[in-house]
Protein backbone atom coordinates (compact mmCIF):
# COMPACT_ATOMS: atom_id res chain seq x y z
CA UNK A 1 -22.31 -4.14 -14.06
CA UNK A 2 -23.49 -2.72 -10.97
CA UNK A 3 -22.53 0.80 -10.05
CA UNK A 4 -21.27 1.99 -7.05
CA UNK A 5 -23.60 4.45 -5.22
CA UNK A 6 -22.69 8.08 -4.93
CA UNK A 7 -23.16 8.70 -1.29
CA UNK A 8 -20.39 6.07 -0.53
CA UNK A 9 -18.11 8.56 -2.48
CA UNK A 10 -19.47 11.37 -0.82
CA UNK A 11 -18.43 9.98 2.56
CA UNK A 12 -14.69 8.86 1.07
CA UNK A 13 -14.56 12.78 0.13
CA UNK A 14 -15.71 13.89 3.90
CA UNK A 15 -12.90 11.38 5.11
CA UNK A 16 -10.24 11.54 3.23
CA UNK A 17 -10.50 15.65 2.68
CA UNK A 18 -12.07 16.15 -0.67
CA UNK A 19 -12.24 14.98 -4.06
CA UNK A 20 -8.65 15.21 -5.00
CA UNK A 21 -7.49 13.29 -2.22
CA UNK A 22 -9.92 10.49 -1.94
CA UNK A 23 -9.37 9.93 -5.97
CA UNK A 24 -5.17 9.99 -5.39
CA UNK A 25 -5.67 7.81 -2.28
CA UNK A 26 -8.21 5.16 -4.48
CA UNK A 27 -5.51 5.29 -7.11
CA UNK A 28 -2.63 4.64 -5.75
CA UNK A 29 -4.09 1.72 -3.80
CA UNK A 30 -5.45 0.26 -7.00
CA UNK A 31 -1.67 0.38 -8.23
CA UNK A 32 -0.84 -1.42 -5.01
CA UNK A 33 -3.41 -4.16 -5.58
CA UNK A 34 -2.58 -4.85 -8.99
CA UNK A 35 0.94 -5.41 -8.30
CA UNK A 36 0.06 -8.06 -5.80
CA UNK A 37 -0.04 -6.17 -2.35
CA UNK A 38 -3.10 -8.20 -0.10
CA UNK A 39 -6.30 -6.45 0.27
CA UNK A 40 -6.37 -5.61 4.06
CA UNK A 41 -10.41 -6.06 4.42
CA UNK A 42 -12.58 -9.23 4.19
CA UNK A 43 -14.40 -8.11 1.13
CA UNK A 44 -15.67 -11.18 -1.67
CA UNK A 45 -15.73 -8.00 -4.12
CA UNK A 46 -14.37 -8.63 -7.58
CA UNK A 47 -14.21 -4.99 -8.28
CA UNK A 48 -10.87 -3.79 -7.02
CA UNK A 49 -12.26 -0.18 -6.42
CA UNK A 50 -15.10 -1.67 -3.84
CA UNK A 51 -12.58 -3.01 -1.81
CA UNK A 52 -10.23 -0.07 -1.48
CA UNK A 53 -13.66 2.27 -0.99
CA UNK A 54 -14.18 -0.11 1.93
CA UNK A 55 -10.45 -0.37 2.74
CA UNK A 56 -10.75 3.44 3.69
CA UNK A 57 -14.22 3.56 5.55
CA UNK A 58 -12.65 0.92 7.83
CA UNK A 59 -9.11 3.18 7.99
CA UNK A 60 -7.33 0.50 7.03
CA UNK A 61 -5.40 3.29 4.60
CA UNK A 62 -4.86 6.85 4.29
CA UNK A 63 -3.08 9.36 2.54
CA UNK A 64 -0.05 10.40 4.03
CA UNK A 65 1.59 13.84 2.78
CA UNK A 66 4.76 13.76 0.95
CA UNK A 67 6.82 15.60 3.34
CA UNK A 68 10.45 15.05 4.86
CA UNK A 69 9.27 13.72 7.91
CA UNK A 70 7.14 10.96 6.44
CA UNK A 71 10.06 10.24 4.03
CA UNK A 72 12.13 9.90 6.65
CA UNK A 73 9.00 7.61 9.22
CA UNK A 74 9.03 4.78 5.49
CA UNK A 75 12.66 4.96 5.05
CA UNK A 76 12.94 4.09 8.86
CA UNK A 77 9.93 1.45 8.44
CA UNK A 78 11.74 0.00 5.14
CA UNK A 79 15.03 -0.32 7.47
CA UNK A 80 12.83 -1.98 10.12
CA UNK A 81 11.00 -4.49 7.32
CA UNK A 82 14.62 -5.26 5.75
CA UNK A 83 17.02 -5.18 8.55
CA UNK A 84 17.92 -8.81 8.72
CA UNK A 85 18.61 -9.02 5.03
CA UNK A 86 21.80 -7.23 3.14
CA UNK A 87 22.04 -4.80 1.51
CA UNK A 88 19.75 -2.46 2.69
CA UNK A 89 17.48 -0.23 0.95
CA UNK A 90 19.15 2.76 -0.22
CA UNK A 91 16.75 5.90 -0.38
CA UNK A 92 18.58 9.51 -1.42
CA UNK A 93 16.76 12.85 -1.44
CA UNK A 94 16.28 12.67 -4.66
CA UNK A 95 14.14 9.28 -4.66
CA UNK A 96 10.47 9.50 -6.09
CA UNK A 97 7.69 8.97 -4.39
CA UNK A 98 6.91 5.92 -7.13
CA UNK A 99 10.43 4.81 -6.61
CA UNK A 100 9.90 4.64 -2.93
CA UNK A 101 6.72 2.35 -3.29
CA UNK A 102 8.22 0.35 -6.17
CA UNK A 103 11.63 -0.58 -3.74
CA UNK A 104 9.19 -0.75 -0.63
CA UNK A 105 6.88 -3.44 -2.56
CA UNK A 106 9.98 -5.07 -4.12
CA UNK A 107 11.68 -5.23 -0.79
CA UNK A 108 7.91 -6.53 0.45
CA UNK A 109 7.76 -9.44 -2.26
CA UNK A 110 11.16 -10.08 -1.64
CA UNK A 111 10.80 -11.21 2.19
CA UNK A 112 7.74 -13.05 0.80
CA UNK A 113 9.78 -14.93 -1.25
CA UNK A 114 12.17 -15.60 1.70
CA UNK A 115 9.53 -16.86 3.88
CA UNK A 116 7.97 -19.06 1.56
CA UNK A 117 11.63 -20.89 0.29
CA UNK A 118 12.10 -21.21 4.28
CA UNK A 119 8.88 -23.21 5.13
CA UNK A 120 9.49 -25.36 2.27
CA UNK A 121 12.96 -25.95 3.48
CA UNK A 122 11.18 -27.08 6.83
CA UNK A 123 8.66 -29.46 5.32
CA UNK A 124 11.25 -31.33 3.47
């Protein structure tokens, strides 16, 4: 198994703003990717971690700050990605940030589905 050189992490940590950040940020996109989300790089890598490094050298992702504002910038983005579909995604105060990504995937898979039973409708 080949490791992945330090000084790629070292730059991650310089980009993303430190340790911390870079390993929540690699993390949480590995959670993304295992649940079936598309890696957003060309990248022939079988290790999941290479392509989210690369993933964030090519700012394809970034961390975004759990604050009201961005809460409020997905909730109007899960509106916008779900608006021709009913019911709409409910998202209270109260709402996790896992929550939010498990309804925002689920909501994600959901129009995949959509799209998918639609062309096959069409090629009948």
């Amino acid at each position: 198994m080949q490791m992945i050189d330090q000084g790629k992490f070292e730059k991650l940590y310089e980009m993303v703003g430190g340790v911390y950040k870079t390993t929540v940020l690699i993390q949480k996109r590995l959670r993304e990717l295992n649940r079936g989300a598309r890696k957003l790089v060309d990248d022939e890598s079988k290790n999941p971690i290479e392509v989210v490094m690369k993933e964030i050298e090519e700012r394809k992702i970034e961390l975004i700050p759990d604050t009201e504002e961005n809460r409020e910038l997905i909730r109007a983005e899960v509106e916008r990605m779900t608006a021709d579909r009913s019911p709409t995604l409910e998202v209270d105060e109260a709402t996790t940030e896992d929550e939010l990504e498990r309804r925002i995937l689920t909501a994600l898979s959901q129009d995949k589905k959509t799209s998918e039973a639609d062309a096959e409708k069409g090629q009948l």
